[in-house]
N, C-alpha and C. Protein backbone atom coordinates (compact mmCIF):
# COMPACT_ATOMS: atom_id res chain seq x y z
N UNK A 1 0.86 -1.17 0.00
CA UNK A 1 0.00 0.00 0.00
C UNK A 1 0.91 1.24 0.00
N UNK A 2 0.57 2.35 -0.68
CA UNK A 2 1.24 3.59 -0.35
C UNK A 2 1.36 3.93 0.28
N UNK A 3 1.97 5.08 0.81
CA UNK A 3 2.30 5.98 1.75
C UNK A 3 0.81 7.28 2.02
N UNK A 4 0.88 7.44 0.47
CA UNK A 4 -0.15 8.42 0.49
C UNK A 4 -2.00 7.76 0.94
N UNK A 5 -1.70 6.66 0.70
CA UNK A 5 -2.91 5.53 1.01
C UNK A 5 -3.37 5.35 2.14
N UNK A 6 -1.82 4.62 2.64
CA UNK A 6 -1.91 4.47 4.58
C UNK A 6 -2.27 5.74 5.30
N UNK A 7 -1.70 6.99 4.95
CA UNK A 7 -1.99 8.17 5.06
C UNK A 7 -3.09 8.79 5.26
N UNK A 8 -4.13 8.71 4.25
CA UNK A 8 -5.42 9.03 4.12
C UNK A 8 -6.35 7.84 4.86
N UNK A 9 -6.07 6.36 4.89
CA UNK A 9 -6.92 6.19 5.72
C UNK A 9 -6.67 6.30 6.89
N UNK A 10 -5.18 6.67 7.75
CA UNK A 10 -5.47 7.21 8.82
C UNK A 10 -5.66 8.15 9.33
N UNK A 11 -5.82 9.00 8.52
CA UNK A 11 -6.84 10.48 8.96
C UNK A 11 -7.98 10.08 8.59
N UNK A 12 -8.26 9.11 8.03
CA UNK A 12 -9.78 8.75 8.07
C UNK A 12 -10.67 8.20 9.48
N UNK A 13 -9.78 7.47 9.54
CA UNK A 13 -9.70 6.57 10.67
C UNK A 13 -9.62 7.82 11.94
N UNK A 14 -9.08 8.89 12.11
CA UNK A 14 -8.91 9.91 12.92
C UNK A 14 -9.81 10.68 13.47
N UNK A 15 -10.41 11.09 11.91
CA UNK A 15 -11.51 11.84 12.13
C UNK A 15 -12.48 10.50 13.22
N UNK A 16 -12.70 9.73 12.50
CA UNK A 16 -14.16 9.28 12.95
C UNK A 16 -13.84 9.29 14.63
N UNK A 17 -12.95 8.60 14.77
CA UNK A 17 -12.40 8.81 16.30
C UNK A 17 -12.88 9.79 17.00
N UNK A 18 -12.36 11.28 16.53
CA UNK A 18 -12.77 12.46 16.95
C UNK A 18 -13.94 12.68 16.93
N UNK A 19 -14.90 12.66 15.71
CA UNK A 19 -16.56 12.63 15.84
C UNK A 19 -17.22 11.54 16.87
N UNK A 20 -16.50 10.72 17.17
CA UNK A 20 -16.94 10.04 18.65
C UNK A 20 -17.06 10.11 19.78
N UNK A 21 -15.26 11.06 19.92
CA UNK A 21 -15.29 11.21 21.01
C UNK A 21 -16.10 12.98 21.10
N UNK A 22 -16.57 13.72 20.10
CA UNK A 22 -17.03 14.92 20.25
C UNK A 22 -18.66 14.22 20.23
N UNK A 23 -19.53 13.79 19.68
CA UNK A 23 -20.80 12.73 19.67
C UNK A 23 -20.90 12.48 21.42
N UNK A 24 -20.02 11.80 21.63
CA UNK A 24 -20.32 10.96 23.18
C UNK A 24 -20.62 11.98 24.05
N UNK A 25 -19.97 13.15 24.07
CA UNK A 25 -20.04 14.24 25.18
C UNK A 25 -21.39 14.97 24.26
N UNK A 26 -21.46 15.62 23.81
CA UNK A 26 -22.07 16.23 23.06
C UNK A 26 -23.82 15.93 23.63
N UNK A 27 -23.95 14.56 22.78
CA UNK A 27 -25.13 13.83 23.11
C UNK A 27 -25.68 13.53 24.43
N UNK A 28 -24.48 12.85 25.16
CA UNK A 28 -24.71 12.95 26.52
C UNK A 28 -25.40 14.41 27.43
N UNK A 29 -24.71 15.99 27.09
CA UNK A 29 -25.02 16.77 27.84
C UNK A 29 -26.43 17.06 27.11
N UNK A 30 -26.11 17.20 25.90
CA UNK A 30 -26.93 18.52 24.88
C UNK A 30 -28.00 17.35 24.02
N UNK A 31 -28.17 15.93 23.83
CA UNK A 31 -28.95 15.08 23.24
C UNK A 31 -28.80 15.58 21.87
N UNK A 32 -27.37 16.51 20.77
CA UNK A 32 -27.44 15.90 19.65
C UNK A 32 -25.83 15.54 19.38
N UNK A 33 -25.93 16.03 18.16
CA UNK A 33 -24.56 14.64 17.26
C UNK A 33 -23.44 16.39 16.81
N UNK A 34 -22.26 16.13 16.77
CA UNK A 34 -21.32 16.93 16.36
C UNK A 34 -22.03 17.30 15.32
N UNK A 35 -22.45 16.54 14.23
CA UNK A 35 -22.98 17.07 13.15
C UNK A 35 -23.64 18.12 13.50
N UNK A 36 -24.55 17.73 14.17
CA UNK A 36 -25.71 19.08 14.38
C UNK A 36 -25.03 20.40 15.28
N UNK A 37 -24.16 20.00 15.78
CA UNK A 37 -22.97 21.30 16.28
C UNK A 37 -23.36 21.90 14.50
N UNK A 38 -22.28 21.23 14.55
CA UNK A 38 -21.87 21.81 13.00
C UNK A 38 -22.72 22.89 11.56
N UNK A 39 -24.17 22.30 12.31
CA UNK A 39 -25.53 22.93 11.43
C UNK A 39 -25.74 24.36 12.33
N UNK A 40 -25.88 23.85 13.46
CA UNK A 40 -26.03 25.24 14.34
C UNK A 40 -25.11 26.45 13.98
N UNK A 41 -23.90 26.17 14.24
CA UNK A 41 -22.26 26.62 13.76
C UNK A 41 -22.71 27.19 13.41
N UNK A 42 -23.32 26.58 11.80
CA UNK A 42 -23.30 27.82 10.50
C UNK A 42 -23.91 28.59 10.83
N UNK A 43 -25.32 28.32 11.29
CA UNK A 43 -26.36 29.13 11.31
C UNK A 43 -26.52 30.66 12.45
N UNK A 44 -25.77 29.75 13.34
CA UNK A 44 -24.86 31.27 14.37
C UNK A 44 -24.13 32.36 13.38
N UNK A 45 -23.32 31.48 13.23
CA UNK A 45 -22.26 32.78 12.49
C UNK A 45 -22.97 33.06 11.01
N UNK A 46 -23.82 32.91 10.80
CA UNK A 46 -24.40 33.49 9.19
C UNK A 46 -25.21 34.77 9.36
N UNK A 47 -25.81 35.99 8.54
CA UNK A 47 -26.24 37.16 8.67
C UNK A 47 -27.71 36.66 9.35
N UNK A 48 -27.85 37.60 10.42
CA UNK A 48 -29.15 36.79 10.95
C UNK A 48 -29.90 35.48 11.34
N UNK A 49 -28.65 34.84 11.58
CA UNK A 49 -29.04 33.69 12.25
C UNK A 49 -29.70 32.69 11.11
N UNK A 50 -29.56 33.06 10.10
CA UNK A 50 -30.67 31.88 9.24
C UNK A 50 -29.87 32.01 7.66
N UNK A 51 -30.11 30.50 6.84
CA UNK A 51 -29.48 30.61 5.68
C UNK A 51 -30.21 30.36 4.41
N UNK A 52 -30.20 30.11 3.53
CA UNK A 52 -30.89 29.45 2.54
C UNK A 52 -30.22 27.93 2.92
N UNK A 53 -30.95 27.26 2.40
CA UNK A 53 -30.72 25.25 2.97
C UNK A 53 -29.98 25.45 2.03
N UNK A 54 -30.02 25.69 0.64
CA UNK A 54 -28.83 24.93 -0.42
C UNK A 54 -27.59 25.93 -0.03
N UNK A 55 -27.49 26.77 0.41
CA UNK A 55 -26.26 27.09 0.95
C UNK A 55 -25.72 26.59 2.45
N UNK A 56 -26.83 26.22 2.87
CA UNK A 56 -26.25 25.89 4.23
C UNK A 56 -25.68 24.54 4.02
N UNK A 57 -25.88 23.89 2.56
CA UNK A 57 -25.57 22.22 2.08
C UNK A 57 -24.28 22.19 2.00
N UNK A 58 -24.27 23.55 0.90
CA UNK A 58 -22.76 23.72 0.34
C UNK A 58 -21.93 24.07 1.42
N UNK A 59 -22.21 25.42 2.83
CA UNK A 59 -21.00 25.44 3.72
C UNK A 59 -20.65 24.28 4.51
N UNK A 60 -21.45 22.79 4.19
CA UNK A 60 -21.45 22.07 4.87
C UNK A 60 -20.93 20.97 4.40
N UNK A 61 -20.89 21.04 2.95
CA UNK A 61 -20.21 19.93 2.25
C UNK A 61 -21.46 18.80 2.25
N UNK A 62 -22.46 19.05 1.98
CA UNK A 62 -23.29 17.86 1.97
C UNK A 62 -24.48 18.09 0.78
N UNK A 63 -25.52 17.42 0.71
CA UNK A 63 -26.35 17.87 0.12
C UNK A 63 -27.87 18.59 0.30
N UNK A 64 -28.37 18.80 -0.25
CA UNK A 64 -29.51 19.58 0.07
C UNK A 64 -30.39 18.68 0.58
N UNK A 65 -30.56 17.49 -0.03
CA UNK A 65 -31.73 16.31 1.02
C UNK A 65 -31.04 16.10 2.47
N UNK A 66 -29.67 15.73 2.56
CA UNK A 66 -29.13 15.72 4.02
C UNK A 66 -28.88 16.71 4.59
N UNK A 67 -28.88 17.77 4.26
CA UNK A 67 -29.41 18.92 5.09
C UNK A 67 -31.06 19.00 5.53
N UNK A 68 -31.66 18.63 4.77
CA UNK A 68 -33.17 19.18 5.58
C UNK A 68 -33.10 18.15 6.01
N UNK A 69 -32.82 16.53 5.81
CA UNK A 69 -32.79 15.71 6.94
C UNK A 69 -31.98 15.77 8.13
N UNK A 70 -30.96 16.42 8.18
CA UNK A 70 -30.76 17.24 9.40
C UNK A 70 -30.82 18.06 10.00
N UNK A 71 -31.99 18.71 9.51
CA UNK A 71 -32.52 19.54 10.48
C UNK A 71 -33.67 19.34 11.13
N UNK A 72 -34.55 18.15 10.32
CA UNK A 72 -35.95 17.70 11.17
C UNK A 72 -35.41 17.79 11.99
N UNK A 73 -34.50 16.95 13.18
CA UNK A 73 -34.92 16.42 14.61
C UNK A 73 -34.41 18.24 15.24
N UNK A 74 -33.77 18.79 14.85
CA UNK A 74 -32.98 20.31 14.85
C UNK A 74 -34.72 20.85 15.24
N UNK A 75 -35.71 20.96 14.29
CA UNK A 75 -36.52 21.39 14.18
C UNK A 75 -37.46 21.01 15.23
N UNK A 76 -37.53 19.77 15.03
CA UNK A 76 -38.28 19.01 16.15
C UNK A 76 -38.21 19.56 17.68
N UNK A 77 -36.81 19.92 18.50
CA UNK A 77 -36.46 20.19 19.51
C UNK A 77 -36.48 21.45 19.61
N UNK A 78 -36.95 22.15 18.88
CA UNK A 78 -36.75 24.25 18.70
C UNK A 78 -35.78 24.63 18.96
N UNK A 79 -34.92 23.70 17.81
CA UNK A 79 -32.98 24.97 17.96
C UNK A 79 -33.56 25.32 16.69
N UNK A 80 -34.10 24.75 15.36
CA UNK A 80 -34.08 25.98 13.97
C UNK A 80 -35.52 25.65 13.62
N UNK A 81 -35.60 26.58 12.87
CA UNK A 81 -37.18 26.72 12.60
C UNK A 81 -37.05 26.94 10.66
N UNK A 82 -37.93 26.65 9.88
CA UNK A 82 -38.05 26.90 8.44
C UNK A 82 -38.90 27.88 8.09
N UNK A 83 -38.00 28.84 7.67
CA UNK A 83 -38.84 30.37 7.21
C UNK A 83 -38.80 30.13 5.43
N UNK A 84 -39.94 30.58 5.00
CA UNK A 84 -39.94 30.53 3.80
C UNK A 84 -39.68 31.90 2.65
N UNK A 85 -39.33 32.06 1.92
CA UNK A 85 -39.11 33.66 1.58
C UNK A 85 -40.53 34.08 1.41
N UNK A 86 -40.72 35.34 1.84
CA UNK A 86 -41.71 36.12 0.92
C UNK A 86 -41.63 36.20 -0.55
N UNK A 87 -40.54 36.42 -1.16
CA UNK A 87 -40.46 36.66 -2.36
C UNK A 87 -40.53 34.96 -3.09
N UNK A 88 -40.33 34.31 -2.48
CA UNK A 88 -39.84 33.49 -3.27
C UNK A 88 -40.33 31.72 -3.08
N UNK A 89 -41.37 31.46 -2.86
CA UNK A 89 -41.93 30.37 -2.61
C UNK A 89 -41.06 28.84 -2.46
N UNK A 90 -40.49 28.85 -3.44
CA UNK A 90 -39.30 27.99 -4.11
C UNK A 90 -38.43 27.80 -2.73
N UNK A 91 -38.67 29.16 -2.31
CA UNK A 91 -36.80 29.21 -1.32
C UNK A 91 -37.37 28.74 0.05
N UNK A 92 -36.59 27.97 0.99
CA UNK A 92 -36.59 28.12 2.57
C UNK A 92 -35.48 28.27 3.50
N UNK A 93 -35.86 28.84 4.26
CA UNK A 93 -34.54 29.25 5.47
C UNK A 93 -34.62 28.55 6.29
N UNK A 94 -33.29 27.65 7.02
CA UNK A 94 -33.42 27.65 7.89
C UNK A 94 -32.79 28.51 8.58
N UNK A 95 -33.50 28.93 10.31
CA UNK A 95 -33.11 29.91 11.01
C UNK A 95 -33.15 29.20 12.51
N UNK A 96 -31.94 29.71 13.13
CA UNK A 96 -31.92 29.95 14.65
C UNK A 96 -33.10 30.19 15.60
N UNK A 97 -33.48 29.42 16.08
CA UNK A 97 -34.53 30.07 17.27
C UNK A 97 -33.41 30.71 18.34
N UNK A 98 -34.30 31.73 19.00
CA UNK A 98 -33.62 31.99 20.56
C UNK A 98 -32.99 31.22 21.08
N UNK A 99 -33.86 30.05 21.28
CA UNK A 99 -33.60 28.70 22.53
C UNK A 99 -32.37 28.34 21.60
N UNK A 100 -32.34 28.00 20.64
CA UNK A 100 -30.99 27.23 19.24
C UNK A 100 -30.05 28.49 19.74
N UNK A 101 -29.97 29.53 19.87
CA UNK A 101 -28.73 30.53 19.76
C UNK A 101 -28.07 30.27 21.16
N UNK A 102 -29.18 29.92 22.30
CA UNK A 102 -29.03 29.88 23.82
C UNK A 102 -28.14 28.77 23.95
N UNK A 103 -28.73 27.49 23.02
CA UNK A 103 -27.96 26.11 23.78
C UNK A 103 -26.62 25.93 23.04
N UNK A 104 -26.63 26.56 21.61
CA UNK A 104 -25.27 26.54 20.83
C UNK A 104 -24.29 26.80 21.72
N UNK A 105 -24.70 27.77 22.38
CA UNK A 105 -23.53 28.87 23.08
C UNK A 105 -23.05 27.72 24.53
N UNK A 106 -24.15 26.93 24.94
CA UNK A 106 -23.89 25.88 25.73
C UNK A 106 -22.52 24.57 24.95
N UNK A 107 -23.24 24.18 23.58
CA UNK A 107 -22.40 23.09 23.09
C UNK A 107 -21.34 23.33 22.96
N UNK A 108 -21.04 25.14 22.69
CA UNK A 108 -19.66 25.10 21.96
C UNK A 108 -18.97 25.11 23.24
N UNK A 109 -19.26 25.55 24.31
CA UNK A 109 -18.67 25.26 25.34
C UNK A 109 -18.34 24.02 25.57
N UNK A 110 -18.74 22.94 25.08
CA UNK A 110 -19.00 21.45 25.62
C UNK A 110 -17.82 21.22 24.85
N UNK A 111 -18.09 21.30 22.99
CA UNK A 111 -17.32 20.74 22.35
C UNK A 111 -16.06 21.67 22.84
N UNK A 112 -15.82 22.65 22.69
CA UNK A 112 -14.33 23.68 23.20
C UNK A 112 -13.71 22.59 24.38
N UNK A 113 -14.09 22.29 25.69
CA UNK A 113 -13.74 21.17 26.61
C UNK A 113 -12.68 19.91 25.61
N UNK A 114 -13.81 19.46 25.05
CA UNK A 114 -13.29 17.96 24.39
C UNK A 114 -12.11 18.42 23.50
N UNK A 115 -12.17 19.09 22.85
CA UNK A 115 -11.29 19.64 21.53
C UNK A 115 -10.22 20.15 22.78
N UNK A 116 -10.11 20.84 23.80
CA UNK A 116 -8.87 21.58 25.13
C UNK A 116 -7.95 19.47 25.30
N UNK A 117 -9.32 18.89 25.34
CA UNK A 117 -8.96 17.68 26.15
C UNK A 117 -8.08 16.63 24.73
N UNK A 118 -8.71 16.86 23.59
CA UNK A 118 -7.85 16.11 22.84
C UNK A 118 -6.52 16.55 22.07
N UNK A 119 -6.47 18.46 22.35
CA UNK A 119 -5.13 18.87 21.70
C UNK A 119 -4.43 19.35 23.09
N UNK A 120 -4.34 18.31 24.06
CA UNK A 120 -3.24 18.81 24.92
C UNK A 120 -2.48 17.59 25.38
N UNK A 121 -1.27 18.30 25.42
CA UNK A 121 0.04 17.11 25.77
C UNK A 121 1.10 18.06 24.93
N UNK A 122 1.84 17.07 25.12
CA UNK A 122 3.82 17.88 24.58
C UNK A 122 3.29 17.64 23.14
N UNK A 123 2.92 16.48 22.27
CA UNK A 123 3.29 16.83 20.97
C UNK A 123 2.35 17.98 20.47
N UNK A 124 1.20 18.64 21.20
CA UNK A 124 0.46 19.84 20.93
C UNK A 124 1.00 21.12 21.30
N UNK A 125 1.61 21.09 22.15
CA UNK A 125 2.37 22.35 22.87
C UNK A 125 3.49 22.99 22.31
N UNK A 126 3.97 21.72 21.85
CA UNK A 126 5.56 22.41 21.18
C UNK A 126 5.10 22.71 19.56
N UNK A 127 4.23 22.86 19.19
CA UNK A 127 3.93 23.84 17.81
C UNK A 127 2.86 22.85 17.22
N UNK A 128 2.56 21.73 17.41
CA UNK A 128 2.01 20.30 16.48
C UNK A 128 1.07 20.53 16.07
N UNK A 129 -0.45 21.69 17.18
CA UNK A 129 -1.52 22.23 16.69
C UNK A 129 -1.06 22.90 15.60
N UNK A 130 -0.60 23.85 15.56
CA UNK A 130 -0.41 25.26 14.31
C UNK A 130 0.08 24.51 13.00
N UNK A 131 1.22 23.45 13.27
CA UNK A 131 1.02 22.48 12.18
C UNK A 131 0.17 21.91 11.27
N UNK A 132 -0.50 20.94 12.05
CA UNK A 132 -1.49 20.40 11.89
C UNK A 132 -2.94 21.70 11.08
N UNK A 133 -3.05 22.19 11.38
CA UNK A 133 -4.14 23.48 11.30
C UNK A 133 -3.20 23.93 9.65
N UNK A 134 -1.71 24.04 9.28
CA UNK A 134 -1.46 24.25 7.96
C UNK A 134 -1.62 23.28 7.21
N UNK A 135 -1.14 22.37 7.78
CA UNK A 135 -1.54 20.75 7.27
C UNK A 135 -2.70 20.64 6.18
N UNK A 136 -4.06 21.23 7.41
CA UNK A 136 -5.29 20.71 7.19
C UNK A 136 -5.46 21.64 6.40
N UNK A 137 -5.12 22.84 6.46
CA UNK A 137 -5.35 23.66 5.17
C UNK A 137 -4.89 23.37 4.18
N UNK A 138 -3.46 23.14 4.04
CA UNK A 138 -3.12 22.65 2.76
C UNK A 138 -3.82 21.87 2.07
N UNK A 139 -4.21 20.58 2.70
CA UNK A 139 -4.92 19.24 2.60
C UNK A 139 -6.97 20.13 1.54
N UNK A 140 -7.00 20.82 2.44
CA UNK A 140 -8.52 21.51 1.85
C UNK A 140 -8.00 22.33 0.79
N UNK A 141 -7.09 22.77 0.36
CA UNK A 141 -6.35 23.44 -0.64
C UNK A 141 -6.84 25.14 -0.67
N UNK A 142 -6.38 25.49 0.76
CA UNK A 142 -6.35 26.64 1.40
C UNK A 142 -5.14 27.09 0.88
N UNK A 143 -4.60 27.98 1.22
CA UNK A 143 -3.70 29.19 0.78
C UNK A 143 -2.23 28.64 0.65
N UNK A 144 -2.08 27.70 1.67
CA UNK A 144 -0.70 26.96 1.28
C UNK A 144 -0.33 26.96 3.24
N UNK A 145 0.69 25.89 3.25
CA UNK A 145 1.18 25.57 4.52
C UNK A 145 1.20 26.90 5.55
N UNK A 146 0.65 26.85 6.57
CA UNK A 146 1.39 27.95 7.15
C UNK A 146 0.14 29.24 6.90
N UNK A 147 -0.12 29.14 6.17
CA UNK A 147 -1.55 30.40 6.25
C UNK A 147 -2.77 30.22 5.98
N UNK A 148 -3.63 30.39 7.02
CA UNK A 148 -4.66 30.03 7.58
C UNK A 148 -5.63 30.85 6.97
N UNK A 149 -6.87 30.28 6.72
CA UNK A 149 -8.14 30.73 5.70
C UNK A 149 -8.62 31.89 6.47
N UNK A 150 -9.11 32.52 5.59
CA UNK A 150 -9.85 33.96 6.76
C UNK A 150 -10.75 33.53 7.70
N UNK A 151 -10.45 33.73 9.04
CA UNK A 151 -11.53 32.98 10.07
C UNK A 151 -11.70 31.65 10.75
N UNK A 152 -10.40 31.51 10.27
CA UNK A 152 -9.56 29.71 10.93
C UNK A 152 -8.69 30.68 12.07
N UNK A 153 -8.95 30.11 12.88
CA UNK A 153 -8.22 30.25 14.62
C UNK A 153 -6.61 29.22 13.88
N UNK A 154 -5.52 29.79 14.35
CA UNK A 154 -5.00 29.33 14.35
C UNK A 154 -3.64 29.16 15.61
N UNK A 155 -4.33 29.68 16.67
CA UNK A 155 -3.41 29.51 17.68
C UNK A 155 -3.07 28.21 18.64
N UNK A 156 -2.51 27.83 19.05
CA UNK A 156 -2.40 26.47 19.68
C UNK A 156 -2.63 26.24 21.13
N UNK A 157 -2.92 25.34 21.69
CA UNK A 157 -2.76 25.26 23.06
C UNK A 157 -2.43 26.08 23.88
N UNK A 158 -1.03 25.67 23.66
CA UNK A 158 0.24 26.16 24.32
C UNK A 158 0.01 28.00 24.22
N UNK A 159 -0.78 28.47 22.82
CA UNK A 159 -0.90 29.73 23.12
C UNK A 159 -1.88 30.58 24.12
N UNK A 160 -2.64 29.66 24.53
CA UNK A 160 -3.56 30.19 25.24
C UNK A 160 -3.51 29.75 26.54
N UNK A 161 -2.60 28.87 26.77
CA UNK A 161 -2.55 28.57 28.70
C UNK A 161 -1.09 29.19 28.67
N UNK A 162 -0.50 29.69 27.98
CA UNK A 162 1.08 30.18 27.56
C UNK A 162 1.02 31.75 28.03
């Protein structure tokens, strides 16, 4: 097998790890899935709390049916709600409820914990995050090693208990 092979499936193999161990806590406090971090995410940081679904597919890398299927149970629990345009029948939003802006601000706290708990130790401290973070940019075919996309955190551990 290659290098570049073994490679990719063990960042494959990595990730899922990580969506487990961010899932287990997650679910446990807050009853959903990293994923749905991830839907909220957008929908926090987007203009007004709410997006068009086929864009919220695309910042998400998924598609437009697995987006509104992830947002029923979203919907179900009153973190987002489906606004439809006035102008535009065709179109729907999803949007942030209050309660969705209230508990986000809870998860990211949750997930921030797990993510403190899985990038700390010596090989994170001595530079390995900020690495890793050019790495992963490179890898998404961001700007090139070493410089970070507009709005990627790129400080490490070590910089913030430092």
């Amino acid at each position: 097998m290659s290098e570049a092979l073994e490679t990719s499936l063990r960042l494959v193999r990595a990730q899922a790890a990580l969506v487990k161990r961010f899932d287990a806590r997650l679910s446990g406090l807050h009853g959903v899935s990293f994923a749905d971090l991830a839907v909220l995410r957008c929908l926090g940081q987007a203009e007004g709390g709410r997006m068009r679904r086929v864009d919220l597919a695309q910042a998400l890398g998924l598609s437009a049916s697995g987006v509104t299927r992830g947002l029923i149970p979203l919907e179900r629990i009153g973190l987002v709600v489906r606004e439809p345009d006035p102008r535009d029948a065709r179109v729907a939003y999803a949007a942030l409820t209050p309660t969705g802006r209230e508990r986000l601000d809870e998860m990211e706290r949750t997930a921030g914990e797990v993510a403190e708990d899985v990038f700390t130790g010596e090989v994170w401290d001595g530079g390995g995050l900020a690495t890793l973070v050019a790495l992963l940019d490179a890898l998404e075919g961001g700007a090139g090693a070493g410089t970070a996309r507009p709005g990627r955190r790129t400080e490490s551990v070590a910089d913030r208990h430092g």
